[in-house]
N, C-alpha and C. Protein backbone atom coordinates (compact mmCIF):
# COMPACT_ATOMS: atom_id res chain seq x y z
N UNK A 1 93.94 119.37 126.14
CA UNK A 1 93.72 117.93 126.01
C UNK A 1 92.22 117.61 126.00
N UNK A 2 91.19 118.29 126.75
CA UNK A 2 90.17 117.94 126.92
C UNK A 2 89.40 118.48 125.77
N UNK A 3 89.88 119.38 125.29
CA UNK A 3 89.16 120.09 123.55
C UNK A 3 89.41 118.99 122.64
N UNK A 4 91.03 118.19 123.09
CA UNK A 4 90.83 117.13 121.41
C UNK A 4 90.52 116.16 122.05
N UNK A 5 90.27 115.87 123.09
CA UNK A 5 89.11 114.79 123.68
C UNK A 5 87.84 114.66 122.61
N UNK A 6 87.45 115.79 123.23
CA UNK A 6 85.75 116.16 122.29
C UNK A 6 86.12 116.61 120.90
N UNK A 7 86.90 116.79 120.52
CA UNK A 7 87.05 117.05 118.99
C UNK A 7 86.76 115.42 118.44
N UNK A 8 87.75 114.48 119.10
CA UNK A 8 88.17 112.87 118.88
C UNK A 8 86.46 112.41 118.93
N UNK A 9 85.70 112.75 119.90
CA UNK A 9 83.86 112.33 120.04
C UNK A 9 83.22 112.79 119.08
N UNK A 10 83.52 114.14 118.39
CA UNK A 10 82.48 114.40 117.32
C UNK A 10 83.17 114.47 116.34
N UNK A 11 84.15 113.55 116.26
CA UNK A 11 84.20 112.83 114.85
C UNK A 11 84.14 111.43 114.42
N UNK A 12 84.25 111.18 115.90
CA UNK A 12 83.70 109.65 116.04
C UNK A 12 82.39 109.55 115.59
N UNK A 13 81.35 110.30 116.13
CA UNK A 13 79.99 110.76 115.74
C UNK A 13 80.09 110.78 114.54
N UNK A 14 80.78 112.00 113.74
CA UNK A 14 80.08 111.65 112.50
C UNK A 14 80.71 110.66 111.59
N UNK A 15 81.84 109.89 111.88
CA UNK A 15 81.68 109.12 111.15
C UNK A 15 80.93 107.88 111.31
N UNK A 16 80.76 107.62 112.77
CA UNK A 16 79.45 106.49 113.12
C UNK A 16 77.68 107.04 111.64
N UNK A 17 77.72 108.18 111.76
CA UNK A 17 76.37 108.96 111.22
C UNK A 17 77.28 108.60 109.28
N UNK A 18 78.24 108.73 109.15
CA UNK A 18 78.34 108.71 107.46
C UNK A 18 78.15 106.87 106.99
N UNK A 19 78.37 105.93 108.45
CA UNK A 19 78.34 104.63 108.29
C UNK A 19 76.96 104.03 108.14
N UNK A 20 76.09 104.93 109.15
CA UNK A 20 74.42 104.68 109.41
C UNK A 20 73.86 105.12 108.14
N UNK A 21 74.21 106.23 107.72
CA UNK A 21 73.75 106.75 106.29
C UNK A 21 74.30 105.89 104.73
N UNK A 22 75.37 105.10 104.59
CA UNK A 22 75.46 103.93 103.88
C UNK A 22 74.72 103.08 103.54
N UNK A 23 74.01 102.73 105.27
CA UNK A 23 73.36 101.37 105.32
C UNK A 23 72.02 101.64 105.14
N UNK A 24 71.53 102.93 105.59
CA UNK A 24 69.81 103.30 104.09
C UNK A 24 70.11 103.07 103.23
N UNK A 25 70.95 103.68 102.36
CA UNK A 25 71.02 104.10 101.04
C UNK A 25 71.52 102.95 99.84
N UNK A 26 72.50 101.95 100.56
CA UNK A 26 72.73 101.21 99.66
C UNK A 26 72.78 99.53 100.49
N UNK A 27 72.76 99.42 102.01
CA UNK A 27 72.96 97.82 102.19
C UNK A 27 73.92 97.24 102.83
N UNK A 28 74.43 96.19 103.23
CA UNK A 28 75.63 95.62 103.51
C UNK A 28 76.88 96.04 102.96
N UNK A 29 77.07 95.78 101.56
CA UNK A 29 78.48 96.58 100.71
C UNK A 29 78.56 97.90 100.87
N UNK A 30 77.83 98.57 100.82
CA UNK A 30 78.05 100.18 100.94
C UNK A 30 78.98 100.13 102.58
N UNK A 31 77.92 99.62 103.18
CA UNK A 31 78.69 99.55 105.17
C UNK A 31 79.79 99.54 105.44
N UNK A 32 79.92 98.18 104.73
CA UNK A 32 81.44 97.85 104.85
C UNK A 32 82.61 99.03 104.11
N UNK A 33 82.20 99.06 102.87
CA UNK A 33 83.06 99.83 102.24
C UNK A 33 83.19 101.69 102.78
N UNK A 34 81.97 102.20 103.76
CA UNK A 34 82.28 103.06 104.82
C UNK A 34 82.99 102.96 105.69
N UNK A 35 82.78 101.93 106.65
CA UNK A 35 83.80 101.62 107.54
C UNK A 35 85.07 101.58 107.35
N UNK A 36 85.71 100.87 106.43
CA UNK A 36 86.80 101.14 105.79
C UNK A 36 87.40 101.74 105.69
N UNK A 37 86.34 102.61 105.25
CA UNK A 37 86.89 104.24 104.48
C UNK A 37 87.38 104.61 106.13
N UNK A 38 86.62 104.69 106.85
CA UNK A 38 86.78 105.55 107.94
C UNK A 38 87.90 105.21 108.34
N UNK A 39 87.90 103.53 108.87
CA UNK A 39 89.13 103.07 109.29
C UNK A 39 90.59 103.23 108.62
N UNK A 40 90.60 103.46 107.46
CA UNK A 40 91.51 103.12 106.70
C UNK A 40 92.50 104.73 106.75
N UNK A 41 91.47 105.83 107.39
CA UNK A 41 91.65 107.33 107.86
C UNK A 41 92.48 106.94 108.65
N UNK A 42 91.61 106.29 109.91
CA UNK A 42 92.14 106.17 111.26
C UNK A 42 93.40 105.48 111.14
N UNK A 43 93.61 104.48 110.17
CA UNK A 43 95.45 104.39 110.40
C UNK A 43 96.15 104.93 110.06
N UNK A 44 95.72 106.51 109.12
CA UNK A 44 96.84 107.42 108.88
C UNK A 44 97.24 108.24 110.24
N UNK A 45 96.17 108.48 111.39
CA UNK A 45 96.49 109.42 112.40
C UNK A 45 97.40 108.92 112.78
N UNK A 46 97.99 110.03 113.92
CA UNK A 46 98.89 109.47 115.17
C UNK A 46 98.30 109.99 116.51
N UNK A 47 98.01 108.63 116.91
CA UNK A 47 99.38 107.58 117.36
C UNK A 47 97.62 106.58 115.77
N UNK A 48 98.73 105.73 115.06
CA UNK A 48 97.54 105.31 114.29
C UNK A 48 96.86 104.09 114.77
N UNK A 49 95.14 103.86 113.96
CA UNK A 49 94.75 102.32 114.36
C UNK A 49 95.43 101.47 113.53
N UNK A 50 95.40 100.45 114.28
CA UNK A 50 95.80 99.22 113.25
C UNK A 50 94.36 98.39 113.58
N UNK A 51 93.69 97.76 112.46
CA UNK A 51 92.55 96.77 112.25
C UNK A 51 93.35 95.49 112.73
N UNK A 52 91.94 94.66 113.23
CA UNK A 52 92.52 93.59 113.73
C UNK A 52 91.70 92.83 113.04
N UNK A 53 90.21 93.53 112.79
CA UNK A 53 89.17 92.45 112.28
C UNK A 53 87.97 94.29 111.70
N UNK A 54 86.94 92.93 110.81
CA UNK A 54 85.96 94.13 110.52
C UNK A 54 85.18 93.25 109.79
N UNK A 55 84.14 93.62 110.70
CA UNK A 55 83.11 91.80 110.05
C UNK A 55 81.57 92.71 109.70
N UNK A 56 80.81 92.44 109.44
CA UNK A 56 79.35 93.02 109.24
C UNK A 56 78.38 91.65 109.03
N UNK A 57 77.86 91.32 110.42
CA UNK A 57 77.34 90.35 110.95
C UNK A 57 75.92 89.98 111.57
N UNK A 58 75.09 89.21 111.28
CA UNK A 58 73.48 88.55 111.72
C UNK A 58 73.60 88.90 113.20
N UNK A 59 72.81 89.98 113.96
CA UNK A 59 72.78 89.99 114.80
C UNK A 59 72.08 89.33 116.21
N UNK A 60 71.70 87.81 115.15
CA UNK A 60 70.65 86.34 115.56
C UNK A 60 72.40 85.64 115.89
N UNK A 61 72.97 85.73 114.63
CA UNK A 61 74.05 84.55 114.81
C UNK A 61 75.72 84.68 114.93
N UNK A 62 75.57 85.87 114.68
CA UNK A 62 76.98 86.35 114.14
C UNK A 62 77.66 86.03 112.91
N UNK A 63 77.01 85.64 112.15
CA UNK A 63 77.46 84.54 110.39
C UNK A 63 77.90 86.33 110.08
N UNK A 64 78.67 86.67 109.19
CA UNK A 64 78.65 87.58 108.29
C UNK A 64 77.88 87.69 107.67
N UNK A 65 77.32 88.71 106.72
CA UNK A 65 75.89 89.06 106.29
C UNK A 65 76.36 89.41 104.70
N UNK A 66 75.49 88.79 103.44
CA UNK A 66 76.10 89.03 102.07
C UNK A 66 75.94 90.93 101.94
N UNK A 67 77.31 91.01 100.56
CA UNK A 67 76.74 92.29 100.28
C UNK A 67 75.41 92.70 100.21
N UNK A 68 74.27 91.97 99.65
CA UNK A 68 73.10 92.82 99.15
C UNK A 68 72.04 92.16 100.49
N UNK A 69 72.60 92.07 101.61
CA UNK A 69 71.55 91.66 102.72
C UNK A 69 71.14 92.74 103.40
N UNK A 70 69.71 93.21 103.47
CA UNK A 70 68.94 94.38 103.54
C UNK A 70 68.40 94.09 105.21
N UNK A 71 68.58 94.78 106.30
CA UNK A 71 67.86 94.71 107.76
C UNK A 71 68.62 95.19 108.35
N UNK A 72 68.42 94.39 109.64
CA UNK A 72 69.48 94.65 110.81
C UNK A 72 70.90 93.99 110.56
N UNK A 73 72.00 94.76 110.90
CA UNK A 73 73.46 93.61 111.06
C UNK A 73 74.05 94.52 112.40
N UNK A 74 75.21 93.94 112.86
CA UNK A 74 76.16 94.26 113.58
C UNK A 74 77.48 94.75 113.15
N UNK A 75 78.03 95.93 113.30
CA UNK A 75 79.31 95.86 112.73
C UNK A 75 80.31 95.55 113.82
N UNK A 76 81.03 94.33 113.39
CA UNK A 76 82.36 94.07 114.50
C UNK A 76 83.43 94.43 114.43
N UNK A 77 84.14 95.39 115.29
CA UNK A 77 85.44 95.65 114.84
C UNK A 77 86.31 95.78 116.26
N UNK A 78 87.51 95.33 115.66
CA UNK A 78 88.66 95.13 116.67
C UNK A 78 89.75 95.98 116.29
N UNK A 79 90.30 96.43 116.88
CA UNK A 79 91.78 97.03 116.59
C UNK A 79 92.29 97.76 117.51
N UNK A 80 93.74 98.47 117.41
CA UNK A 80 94.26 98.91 118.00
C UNK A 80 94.90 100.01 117.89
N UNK A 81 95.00 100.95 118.97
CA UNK A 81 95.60 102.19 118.72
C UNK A 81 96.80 102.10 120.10
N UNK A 82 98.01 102.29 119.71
CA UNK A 82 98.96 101.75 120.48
C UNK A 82 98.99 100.17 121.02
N UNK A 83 98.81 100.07 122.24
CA UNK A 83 99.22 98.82 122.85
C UNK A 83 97.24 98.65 123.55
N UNK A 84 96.29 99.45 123.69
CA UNK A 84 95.13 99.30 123.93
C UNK A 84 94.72 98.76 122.57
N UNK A 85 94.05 97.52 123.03
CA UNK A 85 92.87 96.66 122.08
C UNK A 85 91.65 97.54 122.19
N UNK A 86 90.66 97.49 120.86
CA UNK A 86 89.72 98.45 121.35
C UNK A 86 88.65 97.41 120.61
């Protein structure tokens, strides 16, 4: 249990690192459309996530941020894997 503990962390890792590497290379749309990707993994596992939300947001205001908005943002995400909100 404690091996797919840390298996579950360093892939969390890299997909946090394939999301950070989006947002050099191409911006807001690229981000989002990583995250996605990732997430959209994570609801094939078991036990799977289910999305609740997935925002990419001004980290002044929380507004959502356009595709081609270049700086800092926040990515917000909610969901669930079983009956834990995460």
């Amino acid at each position: 249990a404690e091996a797919l503990s840390r298996l579950g962390e360093a892939r969390a890792a890299a997909d946090a690192h394939a999301v950070a590497q989006a947002a050099e290379c191409a911006g807001a749309g690229a981000v989002r459309a990583a995250a996605r990707a990732v997430l959209d993994e994570a609801a094939e596992a078991e036990p799977p996530l289910t999305l609740d939300y997935l925002a990419l947001v001004d980290p002044a205001d929380f507004t959502e941020v356009p595709d081609d908005h270049q700086g800092e943002a926040v990515l917000a995400v909610a969901a669930r894997v079983g009956s834990t909100r995460l």
